[in-house]
N, C-alpha and C. Protein backbone atom coordinates (compact mmCIF):
# COMPACT_ATOMS: atom_id res chain seq x y z
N UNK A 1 0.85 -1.17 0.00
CA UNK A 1 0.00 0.00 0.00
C UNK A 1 0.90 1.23 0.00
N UNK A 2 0.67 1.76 -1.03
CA UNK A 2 1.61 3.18 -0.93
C UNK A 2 1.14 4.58 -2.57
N UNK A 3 1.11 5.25 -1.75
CA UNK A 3 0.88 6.96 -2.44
C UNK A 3 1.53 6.45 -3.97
N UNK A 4 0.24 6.22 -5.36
CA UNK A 4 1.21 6.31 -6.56
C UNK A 4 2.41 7.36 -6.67
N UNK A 5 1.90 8.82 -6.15
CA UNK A 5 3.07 9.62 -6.90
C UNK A 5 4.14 10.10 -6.00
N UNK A 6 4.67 9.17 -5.16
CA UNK A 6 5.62 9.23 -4.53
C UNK A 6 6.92 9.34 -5.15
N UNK A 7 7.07 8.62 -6.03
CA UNK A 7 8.23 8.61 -7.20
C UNK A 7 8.23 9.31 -8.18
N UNK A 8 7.89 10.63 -7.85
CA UNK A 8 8.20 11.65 -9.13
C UNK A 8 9.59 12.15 -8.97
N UNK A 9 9.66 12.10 -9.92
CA UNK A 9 11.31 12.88 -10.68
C UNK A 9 11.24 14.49 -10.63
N UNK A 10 12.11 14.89 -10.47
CA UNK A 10 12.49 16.29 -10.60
C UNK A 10 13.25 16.32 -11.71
N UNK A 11 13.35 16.47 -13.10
CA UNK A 11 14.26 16.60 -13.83
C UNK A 11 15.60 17.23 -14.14
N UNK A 12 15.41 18.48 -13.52
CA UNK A 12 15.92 19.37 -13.16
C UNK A 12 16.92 18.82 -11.91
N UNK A 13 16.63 17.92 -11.12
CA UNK A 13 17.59 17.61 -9.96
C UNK A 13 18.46 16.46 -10.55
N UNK A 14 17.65 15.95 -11.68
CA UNK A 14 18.16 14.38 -12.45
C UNK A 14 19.59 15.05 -13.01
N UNK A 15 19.46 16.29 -13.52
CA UNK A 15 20.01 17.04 -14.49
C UNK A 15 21.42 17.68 -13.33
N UNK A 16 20.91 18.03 -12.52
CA UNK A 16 22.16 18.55 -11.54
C UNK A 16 22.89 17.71 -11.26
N UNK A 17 22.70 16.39 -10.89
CA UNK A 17 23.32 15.28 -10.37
C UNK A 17 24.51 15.14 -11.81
N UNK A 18 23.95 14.65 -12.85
CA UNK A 18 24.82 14.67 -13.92
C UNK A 18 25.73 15.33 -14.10
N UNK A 19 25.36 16.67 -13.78
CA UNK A 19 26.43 18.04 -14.05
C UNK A 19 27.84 17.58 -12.94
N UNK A 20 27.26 17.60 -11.57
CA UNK A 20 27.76 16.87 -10.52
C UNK A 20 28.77 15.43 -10.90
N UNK A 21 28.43 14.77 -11.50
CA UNK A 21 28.94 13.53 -11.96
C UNK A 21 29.83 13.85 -12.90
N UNK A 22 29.88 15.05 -13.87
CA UNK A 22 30.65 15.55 -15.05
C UNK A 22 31.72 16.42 -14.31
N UNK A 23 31.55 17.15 -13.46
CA UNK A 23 32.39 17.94 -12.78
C UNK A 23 33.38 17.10 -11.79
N UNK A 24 33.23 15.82 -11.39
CA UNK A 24 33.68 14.64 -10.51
C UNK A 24 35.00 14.04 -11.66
N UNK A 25 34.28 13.82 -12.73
CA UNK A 25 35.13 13.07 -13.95
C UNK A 25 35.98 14.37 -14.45
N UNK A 26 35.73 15.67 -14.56
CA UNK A 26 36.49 16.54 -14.85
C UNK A 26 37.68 16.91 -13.74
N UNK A 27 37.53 16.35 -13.00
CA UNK A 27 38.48 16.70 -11.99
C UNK A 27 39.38 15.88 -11.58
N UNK A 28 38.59 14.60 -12.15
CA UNK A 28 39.94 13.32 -11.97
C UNK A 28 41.04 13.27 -13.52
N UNK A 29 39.98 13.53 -14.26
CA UNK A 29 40.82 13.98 -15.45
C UNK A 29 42.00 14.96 -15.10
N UNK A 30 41.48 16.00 -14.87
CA UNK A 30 42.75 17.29 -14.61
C UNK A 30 43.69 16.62 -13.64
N UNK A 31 43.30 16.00 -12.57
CA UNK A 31 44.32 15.66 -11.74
C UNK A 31 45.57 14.55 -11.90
N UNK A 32 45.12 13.65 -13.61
CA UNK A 32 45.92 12.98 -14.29
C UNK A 32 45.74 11.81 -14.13
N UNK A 33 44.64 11.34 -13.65
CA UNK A 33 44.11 9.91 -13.38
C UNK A 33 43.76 9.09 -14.89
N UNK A 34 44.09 7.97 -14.72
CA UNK A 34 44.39 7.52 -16.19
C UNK A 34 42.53 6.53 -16.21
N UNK A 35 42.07 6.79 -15.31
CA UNK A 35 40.61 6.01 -14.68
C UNK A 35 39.91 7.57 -14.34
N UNK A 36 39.74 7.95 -15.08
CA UNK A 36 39.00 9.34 -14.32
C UNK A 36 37.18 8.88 -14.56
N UNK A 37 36.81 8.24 -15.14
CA UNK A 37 35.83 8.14 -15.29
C UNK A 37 34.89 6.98 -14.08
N UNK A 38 35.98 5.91 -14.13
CA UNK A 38 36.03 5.23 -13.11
C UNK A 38 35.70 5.52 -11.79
N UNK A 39 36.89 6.53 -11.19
CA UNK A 39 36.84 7.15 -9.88
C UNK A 39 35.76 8.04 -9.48
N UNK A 40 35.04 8.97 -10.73
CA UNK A 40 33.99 9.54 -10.51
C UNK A 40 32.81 8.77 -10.48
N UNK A 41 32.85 7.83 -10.84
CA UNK A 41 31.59 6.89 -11.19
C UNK A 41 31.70 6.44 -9.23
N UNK A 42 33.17 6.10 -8.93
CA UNK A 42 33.02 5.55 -7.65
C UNK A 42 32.56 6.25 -6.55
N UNK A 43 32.97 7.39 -6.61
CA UNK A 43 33.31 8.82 -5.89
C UNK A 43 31.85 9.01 -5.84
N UNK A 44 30.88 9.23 -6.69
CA UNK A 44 29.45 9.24 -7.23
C UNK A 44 28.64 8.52 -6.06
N UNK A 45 29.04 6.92 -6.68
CA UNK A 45 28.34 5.52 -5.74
C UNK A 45 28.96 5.81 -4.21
N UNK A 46 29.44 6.34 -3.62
CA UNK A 46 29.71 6.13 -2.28
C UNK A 46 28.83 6.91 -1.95
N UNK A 47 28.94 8.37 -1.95
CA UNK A 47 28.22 9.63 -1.87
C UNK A 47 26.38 9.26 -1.40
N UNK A 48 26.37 8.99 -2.81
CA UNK A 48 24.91 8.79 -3.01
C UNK A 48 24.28 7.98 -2.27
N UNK A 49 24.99 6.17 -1.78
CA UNK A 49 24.39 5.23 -1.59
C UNK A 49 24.55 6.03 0.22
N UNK A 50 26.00 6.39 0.73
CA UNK A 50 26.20 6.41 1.64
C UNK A 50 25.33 7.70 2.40
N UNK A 51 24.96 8.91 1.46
CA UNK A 51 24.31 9.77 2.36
C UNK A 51 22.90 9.17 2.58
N UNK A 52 22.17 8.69 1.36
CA UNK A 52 20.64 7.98 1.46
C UNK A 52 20.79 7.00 2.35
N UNK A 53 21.84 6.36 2.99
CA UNK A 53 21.89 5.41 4.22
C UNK A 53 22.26 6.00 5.24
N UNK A 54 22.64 7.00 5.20
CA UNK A 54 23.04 7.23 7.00
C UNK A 54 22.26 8.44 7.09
N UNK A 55 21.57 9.12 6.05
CA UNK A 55 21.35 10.19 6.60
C UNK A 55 19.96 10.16 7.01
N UNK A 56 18.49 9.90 6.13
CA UNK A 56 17.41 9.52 6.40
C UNK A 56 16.80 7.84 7.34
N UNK A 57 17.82 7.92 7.87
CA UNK A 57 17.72 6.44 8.74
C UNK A 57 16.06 6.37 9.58
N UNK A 58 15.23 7.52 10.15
CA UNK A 58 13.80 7.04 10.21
C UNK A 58 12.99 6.52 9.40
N UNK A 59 13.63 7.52 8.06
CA UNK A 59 12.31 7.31 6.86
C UNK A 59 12.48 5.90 6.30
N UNK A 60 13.72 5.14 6.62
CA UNK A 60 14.00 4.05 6.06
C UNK A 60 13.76 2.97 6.41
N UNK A 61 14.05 3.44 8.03
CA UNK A 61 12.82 2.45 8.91
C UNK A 61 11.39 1.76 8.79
N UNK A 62 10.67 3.34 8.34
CA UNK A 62 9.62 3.56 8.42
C UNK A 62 9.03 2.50 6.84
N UNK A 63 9.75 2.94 6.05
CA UNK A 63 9.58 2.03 5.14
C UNK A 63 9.99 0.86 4.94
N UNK A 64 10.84 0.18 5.77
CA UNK A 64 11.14 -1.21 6.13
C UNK A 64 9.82 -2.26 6.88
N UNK A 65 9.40 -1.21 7.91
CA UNK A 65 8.07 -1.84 8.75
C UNK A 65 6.87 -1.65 8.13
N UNK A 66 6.96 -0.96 6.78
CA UNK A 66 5.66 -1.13 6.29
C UNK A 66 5.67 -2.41 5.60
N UNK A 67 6.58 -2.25 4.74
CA UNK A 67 6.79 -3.91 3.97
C UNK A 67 6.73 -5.00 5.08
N UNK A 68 6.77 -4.28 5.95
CA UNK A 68 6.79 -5.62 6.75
C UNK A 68 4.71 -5.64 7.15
N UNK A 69 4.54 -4.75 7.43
CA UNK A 69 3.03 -4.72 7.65
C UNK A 69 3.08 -4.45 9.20
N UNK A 70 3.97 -3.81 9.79
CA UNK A 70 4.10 -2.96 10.97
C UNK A 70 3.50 -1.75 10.88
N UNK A 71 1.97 -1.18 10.70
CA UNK A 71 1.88 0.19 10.39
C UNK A 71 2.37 0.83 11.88
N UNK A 72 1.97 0.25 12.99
CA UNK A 72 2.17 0.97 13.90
C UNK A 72 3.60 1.53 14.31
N UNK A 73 4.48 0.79 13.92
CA UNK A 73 6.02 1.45 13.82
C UNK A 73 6.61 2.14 12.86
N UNK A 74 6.12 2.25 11.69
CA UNK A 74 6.33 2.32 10.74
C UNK A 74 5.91 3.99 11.04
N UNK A 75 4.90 4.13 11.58
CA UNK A 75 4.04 5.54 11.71
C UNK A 75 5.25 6.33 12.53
N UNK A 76 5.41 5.06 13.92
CA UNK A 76 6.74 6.03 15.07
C UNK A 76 7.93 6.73 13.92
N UNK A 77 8.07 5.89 13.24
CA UNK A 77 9.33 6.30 12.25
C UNK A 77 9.45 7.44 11.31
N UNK A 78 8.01 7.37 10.82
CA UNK A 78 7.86 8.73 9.74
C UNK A 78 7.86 10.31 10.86
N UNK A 79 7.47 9.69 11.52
CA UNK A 79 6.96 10.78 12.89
C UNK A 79 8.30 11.69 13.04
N UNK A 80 9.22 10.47 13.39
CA UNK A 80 10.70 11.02 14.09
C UNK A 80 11.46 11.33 12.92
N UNK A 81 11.16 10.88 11.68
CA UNK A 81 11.87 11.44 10.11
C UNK A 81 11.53 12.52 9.36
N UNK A 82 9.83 12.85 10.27
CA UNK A 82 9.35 14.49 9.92
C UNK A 82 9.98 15.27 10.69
N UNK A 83 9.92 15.28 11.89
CA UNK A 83 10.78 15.46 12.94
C UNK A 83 12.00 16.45 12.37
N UNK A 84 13.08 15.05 12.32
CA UNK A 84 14.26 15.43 11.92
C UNK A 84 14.27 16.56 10.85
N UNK A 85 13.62 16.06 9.82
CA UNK A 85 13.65 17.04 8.27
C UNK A 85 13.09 18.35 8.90
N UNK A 86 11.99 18.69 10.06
CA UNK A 86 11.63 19.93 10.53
C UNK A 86 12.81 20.61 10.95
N UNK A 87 13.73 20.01 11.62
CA UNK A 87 14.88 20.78 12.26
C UNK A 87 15.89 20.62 11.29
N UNK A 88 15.72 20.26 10.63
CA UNK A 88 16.83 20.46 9.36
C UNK A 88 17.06 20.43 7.68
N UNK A 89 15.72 21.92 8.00
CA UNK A 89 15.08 22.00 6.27
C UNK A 89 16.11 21.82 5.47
N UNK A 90 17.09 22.33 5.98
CA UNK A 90 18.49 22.55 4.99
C UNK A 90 18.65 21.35 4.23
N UNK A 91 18.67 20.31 4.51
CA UNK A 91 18.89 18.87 4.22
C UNK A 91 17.98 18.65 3.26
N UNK A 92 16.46 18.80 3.39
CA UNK A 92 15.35 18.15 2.68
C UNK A 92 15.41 19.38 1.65
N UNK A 93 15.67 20.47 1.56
CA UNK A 93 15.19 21.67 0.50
C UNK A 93 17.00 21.56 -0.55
N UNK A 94 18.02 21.47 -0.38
CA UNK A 94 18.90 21.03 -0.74
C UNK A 94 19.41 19.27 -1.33
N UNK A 95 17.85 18.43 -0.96
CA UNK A 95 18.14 16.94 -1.22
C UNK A 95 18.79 16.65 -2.34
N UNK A 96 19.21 16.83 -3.08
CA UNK A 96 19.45 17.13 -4.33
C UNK A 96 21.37 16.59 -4.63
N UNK A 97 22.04 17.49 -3.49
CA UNK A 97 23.26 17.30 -3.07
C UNK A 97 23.55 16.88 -1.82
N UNK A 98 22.52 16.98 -0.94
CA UNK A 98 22.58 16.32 0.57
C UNK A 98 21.95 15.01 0.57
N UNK A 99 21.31 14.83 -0.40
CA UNK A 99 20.35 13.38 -0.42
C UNK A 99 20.83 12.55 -0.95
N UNK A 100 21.26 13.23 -2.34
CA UNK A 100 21.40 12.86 -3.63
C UNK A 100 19.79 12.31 -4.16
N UNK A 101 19.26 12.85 -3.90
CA UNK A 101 17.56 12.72 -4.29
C UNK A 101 16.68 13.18 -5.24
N UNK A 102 16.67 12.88 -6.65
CA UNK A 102 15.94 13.41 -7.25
C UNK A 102 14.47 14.00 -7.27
N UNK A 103 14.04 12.82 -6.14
CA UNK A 103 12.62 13.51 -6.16
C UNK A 103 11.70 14.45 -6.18
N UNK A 104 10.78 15.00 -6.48
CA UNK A 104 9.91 15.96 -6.37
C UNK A 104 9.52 16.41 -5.03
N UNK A 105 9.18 15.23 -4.36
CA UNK A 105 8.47 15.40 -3.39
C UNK A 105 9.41 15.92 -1.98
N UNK A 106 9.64 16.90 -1.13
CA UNK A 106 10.54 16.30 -0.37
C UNK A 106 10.43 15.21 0.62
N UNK A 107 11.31 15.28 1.61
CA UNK A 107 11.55 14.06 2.90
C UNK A 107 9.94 14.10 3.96
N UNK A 108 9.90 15.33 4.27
CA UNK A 108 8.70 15.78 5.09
C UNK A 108 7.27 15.71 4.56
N UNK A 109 7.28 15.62 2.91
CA UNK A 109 6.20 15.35 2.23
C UNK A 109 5.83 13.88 2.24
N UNK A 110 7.28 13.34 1.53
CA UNK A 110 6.86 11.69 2.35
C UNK A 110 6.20 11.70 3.23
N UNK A 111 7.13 11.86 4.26
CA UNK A 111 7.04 11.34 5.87
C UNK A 111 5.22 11.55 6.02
N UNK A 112 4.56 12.94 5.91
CA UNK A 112 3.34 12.35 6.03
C UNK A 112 2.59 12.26 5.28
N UNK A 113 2.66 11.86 3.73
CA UNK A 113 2.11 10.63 2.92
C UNK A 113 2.25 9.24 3.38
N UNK A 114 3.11 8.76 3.77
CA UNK A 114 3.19 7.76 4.50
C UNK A 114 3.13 7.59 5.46
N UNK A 115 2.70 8.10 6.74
CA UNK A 115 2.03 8.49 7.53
C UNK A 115 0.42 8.40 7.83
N UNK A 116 -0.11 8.75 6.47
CA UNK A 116 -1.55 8.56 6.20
C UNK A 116 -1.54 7.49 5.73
N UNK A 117 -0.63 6.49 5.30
CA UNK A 117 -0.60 4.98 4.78
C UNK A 117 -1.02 4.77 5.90
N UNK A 118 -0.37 5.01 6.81
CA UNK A 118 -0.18 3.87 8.12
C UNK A 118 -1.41 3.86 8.62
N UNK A 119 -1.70 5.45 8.53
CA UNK A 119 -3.06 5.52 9.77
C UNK A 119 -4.40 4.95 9.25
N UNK A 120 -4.24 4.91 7.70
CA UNK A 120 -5.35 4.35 7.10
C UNK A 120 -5.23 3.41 7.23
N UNK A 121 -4.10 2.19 7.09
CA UNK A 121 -4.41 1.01 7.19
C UNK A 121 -4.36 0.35 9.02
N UNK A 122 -4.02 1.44 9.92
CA UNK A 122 -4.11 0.92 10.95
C UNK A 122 -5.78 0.92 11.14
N UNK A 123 -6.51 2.11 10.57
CA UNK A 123 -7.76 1.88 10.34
C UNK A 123 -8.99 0.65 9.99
N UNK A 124 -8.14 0.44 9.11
CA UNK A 124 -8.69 -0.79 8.49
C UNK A 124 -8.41 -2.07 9.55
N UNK A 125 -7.86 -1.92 10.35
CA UNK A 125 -7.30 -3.23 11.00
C UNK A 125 -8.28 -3.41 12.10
């Protein structure tokens, strides 16, 4: 159970990331790396995988216990991942380079779209 348009694209953020990824490879180039494309590609994958893992750690929760069919934890999680993103718009309005997040939607928009998952289907229960 989940919000179809949760997965909208920002194109425009799709588009920054690239630039980002071109400016990574331009710099291993200049610096004489005979793999410059390589290292940016790596440099890229750490970034990305590693900020979307350590940095939104409620919202990830939150979406772990839904798949699981935990709404009721799942809800604690979005709660404390709205939370967080409240005290630190900087993060969610910047996702882009702090997230590495293309999405449209931000973190806090999730959090209670999915939020109303929970409560609806705790409803139903």
């Amino acid at each position: 159970m989940q919000p179809s348009n949760i997965n909208s694209i920002n194109f425009f953020a799709l588009a920054s990331q690239a630039v980002f990824l071109f400016l990574l490879y331009l710099g291993f180039q200049y610096s004489g790396s005979d793999e410059a494309a390589l290292w940016a590609a790596m440099v890229y994958l750490v970034l990305a995988y590693g900020l979307r893992y350590f940095v939104p750690i409620d919202h990830r929760k939150g979406l772990r216990e839904i798949k699981q069919g935990n709404y009721s934890e799942a809800l604690l999680h979005f709660e404390k991942s709205y939370d967080f993103f409240s005290a630190h718009q900087w993060i969610d309005r910047f996702r882009v380079f702090t997230l590495f997040s293309a999405s449209k939607l931000t973190y806090r928009e999730m959090a209670e779209m999915y939020k109303a998952v929970c409560l609806e289907a705790l409803k139903m229960d």
